[in-house]
C-alpha atoms as a PDB file:
ATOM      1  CA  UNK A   1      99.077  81.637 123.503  1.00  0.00           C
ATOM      2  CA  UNK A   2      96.126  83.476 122.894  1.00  0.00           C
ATOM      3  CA  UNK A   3      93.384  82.384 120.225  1.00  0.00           C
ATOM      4  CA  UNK A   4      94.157  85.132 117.715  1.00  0.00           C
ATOM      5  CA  UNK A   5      97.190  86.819 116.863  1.00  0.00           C
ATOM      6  CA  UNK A   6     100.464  87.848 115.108  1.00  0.00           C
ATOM      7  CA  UNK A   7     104.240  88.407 116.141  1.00  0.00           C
ATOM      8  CA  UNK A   8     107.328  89.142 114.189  1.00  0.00           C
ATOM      9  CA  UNK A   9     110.294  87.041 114.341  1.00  0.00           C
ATOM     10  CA  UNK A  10     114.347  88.494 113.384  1.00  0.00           C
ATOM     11  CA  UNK A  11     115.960  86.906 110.754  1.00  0.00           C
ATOM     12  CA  UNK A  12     118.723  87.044 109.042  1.00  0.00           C
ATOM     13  CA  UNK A  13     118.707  89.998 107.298  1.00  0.00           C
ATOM     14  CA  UNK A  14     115.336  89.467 106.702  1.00  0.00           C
ATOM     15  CA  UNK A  15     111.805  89.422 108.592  1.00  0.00           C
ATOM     16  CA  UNK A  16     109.468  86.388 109.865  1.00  0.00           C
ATOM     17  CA  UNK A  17     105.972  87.084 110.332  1.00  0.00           C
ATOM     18  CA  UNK A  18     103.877  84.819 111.909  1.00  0.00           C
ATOM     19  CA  UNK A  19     100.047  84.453 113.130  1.00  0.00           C
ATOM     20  CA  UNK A  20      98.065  82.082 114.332  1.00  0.00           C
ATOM     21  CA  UNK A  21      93.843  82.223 114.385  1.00  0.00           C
ATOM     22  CA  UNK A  22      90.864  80.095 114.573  1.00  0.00           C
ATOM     23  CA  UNK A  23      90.344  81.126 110.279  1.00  0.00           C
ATOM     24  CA  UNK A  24      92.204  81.061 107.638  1.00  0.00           C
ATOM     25  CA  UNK A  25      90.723  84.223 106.714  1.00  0.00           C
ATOM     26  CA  UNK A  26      91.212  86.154 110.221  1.00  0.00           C
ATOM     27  CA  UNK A  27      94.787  84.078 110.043  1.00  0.00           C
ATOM     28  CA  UNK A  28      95.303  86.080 106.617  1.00  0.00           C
ATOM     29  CA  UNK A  29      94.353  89.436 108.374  1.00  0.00           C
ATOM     30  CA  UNK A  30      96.896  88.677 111.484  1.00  0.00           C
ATOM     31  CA  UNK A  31      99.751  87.962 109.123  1.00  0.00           C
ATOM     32  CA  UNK A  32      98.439  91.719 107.071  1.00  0.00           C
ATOM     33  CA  UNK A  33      98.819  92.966 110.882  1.00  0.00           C
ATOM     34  CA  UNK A  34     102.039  91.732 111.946  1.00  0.00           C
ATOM     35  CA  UNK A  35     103.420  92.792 108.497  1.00  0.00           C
ATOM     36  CA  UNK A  36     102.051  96.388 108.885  1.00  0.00           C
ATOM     37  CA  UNK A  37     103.344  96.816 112.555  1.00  0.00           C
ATOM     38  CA  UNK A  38     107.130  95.454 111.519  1.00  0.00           C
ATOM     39  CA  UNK A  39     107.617  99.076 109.746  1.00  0.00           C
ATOM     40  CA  UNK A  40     104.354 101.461 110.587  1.00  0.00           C
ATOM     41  CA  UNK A  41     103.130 102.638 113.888  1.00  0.00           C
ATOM     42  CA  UNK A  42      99.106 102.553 112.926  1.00  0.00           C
ATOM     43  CA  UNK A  43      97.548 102.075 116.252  1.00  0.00           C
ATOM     44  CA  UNK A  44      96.607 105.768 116.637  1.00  0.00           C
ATOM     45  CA  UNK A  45      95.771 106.200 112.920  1.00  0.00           C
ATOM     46  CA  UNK A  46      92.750 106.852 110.988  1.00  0.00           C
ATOM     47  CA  UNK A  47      92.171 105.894 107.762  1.00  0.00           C
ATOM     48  CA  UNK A  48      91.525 107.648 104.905  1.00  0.00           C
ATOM     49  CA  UNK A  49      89.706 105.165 102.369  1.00  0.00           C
ATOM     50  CA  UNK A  50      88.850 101.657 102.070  1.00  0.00           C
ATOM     51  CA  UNK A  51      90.508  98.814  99.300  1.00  0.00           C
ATOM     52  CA  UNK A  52      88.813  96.287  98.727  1.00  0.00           C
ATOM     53  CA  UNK A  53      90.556  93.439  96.959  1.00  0.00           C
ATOM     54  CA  UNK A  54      89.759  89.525  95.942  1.00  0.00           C
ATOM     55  CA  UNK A  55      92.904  87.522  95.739  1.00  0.00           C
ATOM     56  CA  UNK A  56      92.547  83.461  94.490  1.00  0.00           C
ATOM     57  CA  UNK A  57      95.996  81.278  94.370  1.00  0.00           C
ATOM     58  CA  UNK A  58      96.489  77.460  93.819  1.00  0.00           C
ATOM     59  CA  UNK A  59      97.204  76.691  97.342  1.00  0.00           C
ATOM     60  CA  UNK A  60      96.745  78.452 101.250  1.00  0.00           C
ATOM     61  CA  UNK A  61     100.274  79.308 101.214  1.00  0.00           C
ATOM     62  CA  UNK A  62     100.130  80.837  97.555  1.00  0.00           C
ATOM     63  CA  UNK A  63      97.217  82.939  99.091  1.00  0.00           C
ATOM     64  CA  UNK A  64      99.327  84.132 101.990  1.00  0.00           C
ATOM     65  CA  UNK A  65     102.256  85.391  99.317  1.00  0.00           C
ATOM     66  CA  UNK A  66      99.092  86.870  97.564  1.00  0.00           C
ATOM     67  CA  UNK A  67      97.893  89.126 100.454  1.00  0.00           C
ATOM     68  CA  UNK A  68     101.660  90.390 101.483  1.00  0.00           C
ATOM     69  CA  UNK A  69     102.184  90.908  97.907  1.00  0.00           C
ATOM     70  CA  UNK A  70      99.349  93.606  98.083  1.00  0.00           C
ATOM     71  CA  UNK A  71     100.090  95.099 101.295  1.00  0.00           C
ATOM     72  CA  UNK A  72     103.653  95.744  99.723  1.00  0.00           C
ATOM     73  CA  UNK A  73     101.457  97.088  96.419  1.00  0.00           C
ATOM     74  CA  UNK A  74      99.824  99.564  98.382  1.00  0.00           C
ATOM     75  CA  UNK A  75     102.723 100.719  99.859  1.00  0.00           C
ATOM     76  CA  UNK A  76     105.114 100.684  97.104  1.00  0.00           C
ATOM     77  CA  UNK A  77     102.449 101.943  94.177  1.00  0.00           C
ATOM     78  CA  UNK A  78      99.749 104.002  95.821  1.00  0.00           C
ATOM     79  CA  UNK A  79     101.769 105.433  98.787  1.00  0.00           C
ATOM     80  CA  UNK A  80      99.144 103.709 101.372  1.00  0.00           C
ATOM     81  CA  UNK A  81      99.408 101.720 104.507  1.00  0.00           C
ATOM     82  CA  UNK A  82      96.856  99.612 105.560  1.00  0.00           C
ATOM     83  CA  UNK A  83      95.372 100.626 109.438  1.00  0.00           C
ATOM     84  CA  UNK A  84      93.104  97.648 109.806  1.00  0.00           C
ATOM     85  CA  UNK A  85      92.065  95.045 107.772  1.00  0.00           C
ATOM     86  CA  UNK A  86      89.342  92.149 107.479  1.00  0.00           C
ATOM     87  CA  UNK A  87      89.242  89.084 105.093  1.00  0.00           C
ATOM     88  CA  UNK A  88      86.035  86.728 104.706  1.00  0.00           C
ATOM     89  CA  UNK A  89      86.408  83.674 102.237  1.00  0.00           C
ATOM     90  CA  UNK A  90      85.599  84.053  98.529  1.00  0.00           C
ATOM     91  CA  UNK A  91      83.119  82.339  96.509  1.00  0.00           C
ATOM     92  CA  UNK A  92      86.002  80.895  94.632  1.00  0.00           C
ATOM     93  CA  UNK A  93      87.896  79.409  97.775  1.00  0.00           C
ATOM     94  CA  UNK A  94      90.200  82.737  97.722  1.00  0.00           C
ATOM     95  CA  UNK A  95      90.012  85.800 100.164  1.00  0.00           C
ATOM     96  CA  UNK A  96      88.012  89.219 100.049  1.00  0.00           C
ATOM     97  CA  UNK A  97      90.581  91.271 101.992  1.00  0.00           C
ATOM     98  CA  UNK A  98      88.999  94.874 103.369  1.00  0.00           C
ATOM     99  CA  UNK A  99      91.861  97.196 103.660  1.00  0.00           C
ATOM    100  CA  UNK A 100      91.307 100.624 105.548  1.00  0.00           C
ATOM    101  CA  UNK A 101      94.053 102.894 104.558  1.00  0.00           C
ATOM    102  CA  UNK A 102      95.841 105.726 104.895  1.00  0.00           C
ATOM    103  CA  UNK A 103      98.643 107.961 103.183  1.00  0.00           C
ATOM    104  CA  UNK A 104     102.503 106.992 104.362  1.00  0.00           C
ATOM    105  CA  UNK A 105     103.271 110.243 105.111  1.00  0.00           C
ATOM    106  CA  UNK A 106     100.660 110.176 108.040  1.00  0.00           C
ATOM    107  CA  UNK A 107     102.771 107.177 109.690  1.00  0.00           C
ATOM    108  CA  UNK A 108     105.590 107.240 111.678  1.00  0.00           C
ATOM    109  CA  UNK A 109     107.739 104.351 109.875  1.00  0.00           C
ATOM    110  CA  UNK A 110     109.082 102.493 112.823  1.00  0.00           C
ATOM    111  CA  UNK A 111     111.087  99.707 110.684  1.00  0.00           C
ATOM    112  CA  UNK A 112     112.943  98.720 107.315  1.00  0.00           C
ATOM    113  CA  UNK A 113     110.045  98.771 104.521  1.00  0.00           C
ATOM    114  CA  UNK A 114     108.795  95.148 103.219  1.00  0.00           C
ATOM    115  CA  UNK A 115     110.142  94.647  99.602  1.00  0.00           C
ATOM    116  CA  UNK A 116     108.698  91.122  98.951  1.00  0.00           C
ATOM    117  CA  UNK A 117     107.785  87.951 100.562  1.00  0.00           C
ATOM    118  CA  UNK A 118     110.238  84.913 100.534  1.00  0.00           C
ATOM    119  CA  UNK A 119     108.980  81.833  98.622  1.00  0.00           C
ATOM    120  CA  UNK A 120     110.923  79.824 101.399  1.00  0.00           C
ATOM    121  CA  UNK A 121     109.864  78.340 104.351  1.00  0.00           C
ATOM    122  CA  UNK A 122     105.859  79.325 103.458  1.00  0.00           C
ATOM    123  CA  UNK A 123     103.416  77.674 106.077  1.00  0.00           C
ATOM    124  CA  UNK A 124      99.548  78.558 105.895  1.00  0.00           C
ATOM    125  CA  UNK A 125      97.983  75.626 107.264  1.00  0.00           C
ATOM    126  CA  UNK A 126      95.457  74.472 110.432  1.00  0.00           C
ATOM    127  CA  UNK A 127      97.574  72.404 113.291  1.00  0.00           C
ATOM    128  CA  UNK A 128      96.217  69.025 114.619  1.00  0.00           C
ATOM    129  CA  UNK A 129      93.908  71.394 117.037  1.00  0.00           C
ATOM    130  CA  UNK A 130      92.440  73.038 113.798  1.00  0.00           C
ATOM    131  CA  UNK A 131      94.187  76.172 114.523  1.00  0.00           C
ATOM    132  CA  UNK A 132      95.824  78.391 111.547  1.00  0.00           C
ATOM    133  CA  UNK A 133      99.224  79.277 111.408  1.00  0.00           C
ATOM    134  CA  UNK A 134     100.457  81.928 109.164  1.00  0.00           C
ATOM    135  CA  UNK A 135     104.463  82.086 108.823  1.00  0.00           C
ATOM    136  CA  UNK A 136     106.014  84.074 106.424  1.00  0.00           C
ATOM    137  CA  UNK A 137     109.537  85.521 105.603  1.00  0.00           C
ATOM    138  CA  UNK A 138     109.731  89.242 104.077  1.00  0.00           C
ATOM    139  CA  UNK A 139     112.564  90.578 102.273  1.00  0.00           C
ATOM    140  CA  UNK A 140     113.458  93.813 103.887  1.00  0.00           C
END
């Protein structure tokens, strides 16, 4: 498995997204990925503005509901679809997330759109190794 990345997972009637990183942060950004790519073909796409968002949550896996609960924001209330992302960690132990964005409409939609992330079976957390893992279920 490589250092860095993200893959989807079916489930029943539903979506797993996991990711794995070195970070939390770039763990946070792979899970963003992975969620994006489940319903959006953005590899081609160029974005048309830049969000820039602090999220802070009692606990890592908290955070992770946090950042898919934005991504689904953005799509849901502002009609935008992040292209790429970066997160660094926050002064207050929570996550600057850098979305580049661009209209739906520019996207071909590829899958079912996210509704909401599944309080169930949450994992943000380093292994023994000290690598993160980022898993995820999303209501589709």
């Amino acid at each position: 498995m490589d250092r860095q990345g993200h893959r989807t997972v079916p489930h029943t009637a539903d979506l797993r997204v996991e990711a794995w990183a070195p970070t939390r942060e770039e763990c946070l950004a792979e899970a963003v990925c992975g969620l994006v790519e489940s319903f959006a073909a953005v590899a081609a796409v160029r974005p048309g503005r830049t969000v820039r968002r602090h999220l802070a949550a009692d606990s890592d896996e908290d955070l992770l509901v946090a950042v898919v609960d934005e991504v689904i924001y953005l799509l849901d209330a502002e009609g935008e679809i992040p292209v790429s992302v970066t997160a660094e960690r926050g002064r207050d132990g929570g996550v600057d997330l850098v979305l580049s964005v661009t209209d739906a409409t520019t996207v071909e939609i590829v899958g079912a759109a996210p509704k909401a992330a599944s309080l169930n079976d949450l994992r943000c957390a380093p292994d023994p190794a000290g690598t993160w893992f980022c898993g995820v279920t999303i209501d589709v």
